[in-house]
PDB file of N, CA and C in Angstrom:
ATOM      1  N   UNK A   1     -22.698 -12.342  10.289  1.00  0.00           N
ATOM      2  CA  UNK A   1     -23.239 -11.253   9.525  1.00  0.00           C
ATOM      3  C   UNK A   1     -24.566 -11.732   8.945  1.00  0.00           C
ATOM      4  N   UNK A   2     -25.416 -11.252   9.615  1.00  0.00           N
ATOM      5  CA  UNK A   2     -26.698 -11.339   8.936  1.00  0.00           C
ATOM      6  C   UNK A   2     -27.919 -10.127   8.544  1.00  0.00           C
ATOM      7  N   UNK A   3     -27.872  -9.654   7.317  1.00  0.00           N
ATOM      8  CA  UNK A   3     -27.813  -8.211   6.466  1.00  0.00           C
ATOM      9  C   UNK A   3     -28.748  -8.677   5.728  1.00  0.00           C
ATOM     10  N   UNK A   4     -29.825  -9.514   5.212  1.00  0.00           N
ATOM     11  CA  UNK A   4     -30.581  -9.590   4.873  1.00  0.00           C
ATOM     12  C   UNK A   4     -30.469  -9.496   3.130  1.00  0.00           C
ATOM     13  N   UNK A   5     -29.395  -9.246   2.830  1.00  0.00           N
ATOM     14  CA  UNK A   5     -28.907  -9.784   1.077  1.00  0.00           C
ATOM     15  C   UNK A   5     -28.040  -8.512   0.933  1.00  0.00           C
ATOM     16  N   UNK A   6     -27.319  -7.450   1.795  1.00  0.00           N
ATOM     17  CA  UNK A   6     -26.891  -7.156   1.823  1.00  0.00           C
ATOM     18  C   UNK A   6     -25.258  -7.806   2.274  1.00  0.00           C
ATOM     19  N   UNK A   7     -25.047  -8.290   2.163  1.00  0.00           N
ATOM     20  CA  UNK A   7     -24.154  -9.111   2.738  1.00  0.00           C
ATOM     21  C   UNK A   7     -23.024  -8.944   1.217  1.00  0.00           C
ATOM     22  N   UNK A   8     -23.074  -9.095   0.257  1.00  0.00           N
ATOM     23  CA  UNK A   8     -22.609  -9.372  -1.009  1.00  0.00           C
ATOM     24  C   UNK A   8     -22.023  -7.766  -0.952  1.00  0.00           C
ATOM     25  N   UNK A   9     -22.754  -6.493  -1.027  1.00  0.00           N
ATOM     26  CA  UNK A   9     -21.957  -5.681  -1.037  1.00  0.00           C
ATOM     27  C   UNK A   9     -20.853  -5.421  -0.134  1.00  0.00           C
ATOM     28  N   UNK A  10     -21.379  -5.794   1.365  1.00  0.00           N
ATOM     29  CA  UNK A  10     -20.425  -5.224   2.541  1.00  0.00           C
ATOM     30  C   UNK A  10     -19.352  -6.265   2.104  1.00  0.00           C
ATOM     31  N   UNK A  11     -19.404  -7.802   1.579  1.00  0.00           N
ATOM     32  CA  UNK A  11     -18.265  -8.227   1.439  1.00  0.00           C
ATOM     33  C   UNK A  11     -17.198  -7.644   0.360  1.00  0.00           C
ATOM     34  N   UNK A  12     -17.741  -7.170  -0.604  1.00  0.00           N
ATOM     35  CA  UNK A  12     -16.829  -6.917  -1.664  1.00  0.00           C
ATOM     36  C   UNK A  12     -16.285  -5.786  -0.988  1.00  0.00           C
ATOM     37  N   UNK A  13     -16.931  -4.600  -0.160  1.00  0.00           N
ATOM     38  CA  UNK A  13     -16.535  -3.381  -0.111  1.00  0.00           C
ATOM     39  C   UNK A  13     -15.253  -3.906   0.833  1.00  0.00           C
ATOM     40  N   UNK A  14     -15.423  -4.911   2.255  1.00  0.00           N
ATOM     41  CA  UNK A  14     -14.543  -5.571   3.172  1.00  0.00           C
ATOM     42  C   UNK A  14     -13.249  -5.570   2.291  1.00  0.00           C
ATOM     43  N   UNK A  15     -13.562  -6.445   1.011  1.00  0.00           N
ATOM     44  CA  UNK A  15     -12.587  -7.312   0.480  1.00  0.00           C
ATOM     45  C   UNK A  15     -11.568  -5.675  -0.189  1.00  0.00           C
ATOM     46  N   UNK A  16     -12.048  -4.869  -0.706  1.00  0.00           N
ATOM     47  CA  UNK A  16     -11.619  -3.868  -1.204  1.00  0.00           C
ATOM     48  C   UNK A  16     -10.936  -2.887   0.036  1.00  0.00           C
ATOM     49  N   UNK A  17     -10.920  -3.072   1.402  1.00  0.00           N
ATOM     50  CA  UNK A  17     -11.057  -1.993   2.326  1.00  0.00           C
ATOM     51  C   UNK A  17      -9.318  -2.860   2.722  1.00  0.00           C
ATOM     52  N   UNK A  18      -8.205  -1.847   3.973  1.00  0.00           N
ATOM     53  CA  UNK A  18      -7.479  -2.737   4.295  1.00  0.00           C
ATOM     54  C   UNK A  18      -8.146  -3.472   5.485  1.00  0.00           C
ATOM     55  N   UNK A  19      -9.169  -3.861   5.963  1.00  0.00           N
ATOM     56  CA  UNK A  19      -9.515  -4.454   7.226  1.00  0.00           C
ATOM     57  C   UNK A  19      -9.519  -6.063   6.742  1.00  0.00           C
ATOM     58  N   UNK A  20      -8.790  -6.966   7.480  1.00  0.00           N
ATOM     59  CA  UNK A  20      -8.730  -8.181   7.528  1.00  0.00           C
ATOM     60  C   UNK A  20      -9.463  -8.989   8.641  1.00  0.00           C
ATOM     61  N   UNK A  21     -10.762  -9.508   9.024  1.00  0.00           N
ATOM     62  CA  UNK A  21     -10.921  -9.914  10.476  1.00  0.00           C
ATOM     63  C   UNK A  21     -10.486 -11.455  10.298  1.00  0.00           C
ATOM     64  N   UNK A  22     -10.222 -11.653  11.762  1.00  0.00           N
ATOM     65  CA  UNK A  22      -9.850 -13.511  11.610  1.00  0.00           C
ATOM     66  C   UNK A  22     -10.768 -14.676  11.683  1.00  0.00           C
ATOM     67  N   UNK A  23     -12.336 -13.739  11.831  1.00  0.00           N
ATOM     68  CA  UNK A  23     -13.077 -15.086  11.804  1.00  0.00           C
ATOM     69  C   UNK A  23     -14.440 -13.786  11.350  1.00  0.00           C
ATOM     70  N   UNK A  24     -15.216 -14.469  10.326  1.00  0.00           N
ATOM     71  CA  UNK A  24     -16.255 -13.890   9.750  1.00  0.00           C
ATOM     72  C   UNK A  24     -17.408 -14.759   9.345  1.00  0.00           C
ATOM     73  N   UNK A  25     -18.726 -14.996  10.330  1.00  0.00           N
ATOM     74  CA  UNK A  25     -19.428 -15.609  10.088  1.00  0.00           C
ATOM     75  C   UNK A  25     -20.315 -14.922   9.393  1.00  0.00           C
ATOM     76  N   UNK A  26     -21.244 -15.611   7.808  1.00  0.00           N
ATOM     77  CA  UNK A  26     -21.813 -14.766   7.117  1.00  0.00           C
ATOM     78  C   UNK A  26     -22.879 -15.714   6.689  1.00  0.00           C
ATOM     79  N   UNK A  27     -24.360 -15.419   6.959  1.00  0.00           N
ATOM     80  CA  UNK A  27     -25.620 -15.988   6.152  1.00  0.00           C
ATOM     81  C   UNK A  27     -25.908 -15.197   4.811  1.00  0.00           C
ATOM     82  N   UNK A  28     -25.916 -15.907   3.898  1.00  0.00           N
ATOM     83  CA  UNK A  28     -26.017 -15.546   2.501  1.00  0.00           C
ATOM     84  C   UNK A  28     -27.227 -15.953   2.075  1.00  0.00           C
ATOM     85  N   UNK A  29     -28.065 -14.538   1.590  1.00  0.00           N
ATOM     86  CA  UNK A  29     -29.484 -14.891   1.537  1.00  0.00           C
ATOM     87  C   UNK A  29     -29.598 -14.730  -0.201  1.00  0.00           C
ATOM     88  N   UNK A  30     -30.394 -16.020  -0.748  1.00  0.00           N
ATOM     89  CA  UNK A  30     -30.760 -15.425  -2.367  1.00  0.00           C
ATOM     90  C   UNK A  30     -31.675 -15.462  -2.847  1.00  0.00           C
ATOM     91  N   UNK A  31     -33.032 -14.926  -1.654  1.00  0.00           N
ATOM     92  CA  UNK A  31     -34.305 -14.856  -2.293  1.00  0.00           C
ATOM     93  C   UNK A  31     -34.562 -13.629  -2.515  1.00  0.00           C
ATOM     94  N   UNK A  32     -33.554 -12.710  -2.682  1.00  0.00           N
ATOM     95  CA  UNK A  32     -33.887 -11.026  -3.101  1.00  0.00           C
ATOM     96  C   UNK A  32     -33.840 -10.982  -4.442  1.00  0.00           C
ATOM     97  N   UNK A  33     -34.020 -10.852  -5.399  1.00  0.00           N
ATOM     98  CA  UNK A  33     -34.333 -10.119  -6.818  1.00  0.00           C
ATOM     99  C   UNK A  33     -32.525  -9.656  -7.241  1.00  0.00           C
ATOM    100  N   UNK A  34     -32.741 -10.557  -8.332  1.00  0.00           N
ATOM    101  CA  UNK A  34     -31.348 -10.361  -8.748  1.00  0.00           C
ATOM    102  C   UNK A  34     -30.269 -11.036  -7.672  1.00  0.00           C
ATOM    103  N   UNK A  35     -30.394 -11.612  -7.069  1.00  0.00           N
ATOM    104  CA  UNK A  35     -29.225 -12.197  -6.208  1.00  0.00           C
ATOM    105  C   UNK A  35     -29.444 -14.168  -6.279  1.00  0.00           C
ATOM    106  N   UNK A  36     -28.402 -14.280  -6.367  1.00  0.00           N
ATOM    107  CA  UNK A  36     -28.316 -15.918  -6.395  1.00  0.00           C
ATOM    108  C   UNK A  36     -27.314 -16.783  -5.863  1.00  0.00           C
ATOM    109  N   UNK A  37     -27.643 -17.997  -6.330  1.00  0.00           N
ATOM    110  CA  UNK A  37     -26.442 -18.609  -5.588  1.00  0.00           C
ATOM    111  C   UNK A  37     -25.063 -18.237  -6.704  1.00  0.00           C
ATOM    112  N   UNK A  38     -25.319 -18.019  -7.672  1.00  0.00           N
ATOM    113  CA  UNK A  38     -23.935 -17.561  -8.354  1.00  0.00           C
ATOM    114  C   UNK A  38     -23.412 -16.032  -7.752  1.00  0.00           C
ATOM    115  N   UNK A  39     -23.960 -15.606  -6.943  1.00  0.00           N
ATOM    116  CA  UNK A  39     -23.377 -14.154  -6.439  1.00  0.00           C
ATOM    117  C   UNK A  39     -22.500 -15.262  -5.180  1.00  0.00           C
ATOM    118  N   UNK A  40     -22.995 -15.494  -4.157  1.00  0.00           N
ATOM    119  CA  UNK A  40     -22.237 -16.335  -2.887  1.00  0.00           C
ATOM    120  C   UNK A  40     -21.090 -17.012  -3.347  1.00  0.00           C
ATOM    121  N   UNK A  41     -21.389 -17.583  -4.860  1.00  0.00           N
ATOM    122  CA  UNK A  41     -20.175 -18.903  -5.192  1.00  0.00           C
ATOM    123  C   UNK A  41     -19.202 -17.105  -5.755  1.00  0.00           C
ATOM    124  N   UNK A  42     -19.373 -16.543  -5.846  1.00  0.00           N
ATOM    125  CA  UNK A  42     -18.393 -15.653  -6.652  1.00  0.00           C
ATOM    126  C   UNK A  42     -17.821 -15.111  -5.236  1.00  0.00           C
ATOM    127  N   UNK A  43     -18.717 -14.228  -4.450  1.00  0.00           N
ATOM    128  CA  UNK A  43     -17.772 -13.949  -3.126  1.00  0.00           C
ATOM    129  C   UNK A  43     -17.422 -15.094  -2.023  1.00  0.00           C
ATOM    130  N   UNK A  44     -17.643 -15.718  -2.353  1.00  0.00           N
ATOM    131  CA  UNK A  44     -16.555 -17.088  -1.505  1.00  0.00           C
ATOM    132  C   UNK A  44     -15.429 -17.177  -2.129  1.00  0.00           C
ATOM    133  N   UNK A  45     -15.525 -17.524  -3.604  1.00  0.00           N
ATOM    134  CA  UNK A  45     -14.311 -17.732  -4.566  1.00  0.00           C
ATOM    135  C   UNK A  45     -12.805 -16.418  -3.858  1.00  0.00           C
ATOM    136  N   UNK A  46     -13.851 -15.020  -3.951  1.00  0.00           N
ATOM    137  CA  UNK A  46     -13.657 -13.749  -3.511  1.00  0.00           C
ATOM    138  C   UNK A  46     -12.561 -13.935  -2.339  1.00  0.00           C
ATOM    139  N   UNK A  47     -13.109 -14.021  -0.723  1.00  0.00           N
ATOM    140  CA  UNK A  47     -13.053 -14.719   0.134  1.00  0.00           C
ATOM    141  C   UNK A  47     -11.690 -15.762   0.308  1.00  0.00           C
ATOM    142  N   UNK A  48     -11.881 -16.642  -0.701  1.00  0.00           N
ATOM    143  CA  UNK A  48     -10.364 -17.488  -0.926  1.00  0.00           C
ATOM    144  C   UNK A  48      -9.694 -17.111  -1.457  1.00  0.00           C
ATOM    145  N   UNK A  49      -9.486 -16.526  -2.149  1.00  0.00           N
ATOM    146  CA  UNK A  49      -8.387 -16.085  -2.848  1.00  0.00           C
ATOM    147  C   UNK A  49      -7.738 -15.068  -1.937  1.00  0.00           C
ATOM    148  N   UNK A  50      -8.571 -14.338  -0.965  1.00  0.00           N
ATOM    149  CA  UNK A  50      -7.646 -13.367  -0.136  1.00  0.00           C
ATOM    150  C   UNK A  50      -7.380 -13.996   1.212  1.00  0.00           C
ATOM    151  N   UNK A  51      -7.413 -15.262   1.662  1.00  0.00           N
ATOM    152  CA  UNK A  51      -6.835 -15.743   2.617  1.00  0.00           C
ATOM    153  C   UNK A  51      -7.540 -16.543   3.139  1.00  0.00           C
ATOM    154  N   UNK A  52      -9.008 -16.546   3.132  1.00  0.00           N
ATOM    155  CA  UNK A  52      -9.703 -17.136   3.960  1.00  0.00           C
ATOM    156  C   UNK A  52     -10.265 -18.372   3.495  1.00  0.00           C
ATOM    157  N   UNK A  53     -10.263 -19.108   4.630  1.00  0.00           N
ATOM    158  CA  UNK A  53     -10.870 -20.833   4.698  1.00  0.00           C
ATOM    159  C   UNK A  53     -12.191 -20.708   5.114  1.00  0.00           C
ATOM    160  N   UNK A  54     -13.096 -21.908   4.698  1.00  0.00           N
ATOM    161  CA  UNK A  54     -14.389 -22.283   5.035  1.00  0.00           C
ATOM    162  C   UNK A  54     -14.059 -23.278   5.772  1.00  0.00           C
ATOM    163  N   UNK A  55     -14.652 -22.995   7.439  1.00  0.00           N
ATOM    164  CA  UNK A  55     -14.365 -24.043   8.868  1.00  0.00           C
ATOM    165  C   UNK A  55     -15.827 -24.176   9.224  1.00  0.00           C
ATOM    166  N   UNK A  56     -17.128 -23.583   8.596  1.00  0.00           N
ATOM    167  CA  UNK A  56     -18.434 -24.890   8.814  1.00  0.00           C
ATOM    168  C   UNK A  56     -19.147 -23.810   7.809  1.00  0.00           C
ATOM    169  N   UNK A  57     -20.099 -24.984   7.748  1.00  0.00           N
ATOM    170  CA  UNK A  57     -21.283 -24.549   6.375  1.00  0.00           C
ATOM    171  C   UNK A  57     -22.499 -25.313   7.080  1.00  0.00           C
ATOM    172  N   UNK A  58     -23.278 -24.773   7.528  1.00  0.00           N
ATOM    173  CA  UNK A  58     -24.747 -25.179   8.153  1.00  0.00           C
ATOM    174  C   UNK A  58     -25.535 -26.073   7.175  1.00  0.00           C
ATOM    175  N   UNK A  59     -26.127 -27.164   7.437  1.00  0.00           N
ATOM    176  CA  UNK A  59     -27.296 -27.849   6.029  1.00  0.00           C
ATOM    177  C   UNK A  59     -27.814 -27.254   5.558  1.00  0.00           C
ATOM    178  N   UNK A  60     -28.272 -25.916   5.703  1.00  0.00           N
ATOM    179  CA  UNK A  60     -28.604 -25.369   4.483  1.00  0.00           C
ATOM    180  C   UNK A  60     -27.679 -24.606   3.590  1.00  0.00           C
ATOM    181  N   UNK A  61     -26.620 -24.586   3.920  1.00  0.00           N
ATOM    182  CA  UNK A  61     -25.536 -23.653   3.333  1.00  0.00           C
ATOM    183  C   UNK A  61     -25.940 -22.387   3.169  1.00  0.00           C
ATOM    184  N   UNK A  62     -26.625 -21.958   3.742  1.00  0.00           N
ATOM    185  CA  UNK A  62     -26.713 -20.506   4.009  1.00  0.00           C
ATOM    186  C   UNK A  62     -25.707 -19.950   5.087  1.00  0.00           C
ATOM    187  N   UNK A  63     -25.573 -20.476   5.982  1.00  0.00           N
ATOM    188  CA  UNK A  63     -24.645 -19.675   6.642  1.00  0.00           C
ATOM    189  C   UNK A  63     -23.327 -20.650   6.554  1.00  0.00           C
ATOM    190  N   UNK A  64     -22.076 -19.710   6.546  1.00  0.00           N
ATOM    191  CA  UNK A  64     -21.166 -20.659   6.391  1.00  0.00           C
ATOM    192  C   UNK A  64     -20.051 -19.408   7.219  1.00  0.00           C
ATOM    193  N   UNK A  65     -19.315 -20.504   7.791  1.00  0.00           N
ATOM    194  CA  UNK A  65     -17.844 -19.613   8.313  1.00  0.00           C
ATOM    195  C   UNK A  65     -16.773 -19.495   8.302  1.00  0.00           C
ATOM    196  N   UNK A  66     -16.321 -18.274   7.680  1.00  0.00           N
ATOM    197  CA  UNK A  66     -14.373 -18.465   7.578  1.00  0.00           C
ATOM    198  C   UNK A  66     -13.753 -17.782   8.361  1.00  0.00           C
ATOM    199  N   UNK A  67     -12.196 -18.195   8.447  1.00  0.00           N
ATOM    200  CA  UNK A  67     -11.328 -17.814   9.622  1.00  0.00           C
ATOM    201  C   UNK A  67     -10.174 -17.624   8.591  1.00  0.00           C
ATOM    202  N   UNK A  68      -9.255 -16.661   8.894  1.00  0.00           N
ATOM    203  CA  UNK A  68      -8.224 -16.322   8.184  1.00  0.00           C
ATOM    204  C   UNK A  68      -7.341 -16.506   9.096  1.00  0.00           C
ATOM    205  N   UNK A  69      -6.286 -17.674   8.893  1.00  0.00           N
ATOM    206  CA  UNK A  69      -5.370 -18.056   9.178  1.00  0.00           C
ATOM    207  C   UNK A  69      -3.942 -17.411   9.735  1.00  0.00           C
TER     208      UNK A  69
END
């Protein structure tokens, strides 16, 4: 998923929706206005708590990927 800092809404709306996918790769961008790395650390947190693992995180940690088990 690469949405250009949109990414933060489609996840929460995901996380709120019943759709579960088993593998969701997502670049998390935080040079938009008002977005940061405390938005990503909150929908990852997000993310784990509903099932899903982090199975790679690129050197820049922008893109990172989970798989739901």
């Amino acid at each position: 998923m690469d949405i250009e800092g949109a990414e933060y809404e489609v996840l929460e709306a995901l996380l709120a929706s019943s759709l579960r996918p088993r593998h969701l790769p997502v670049e998390f961008h935080y040079r938009f206005a008002g977005i940061g790395k405390r938005s990503a650390a909150h929908v990852r947190s997000r993310l784990s708590d509903d099932g899903c693992r982090t199975i790679f995180i690129s050197p820049t940690g922008r893109e990172i990927s989970f798989i739901r088990d």
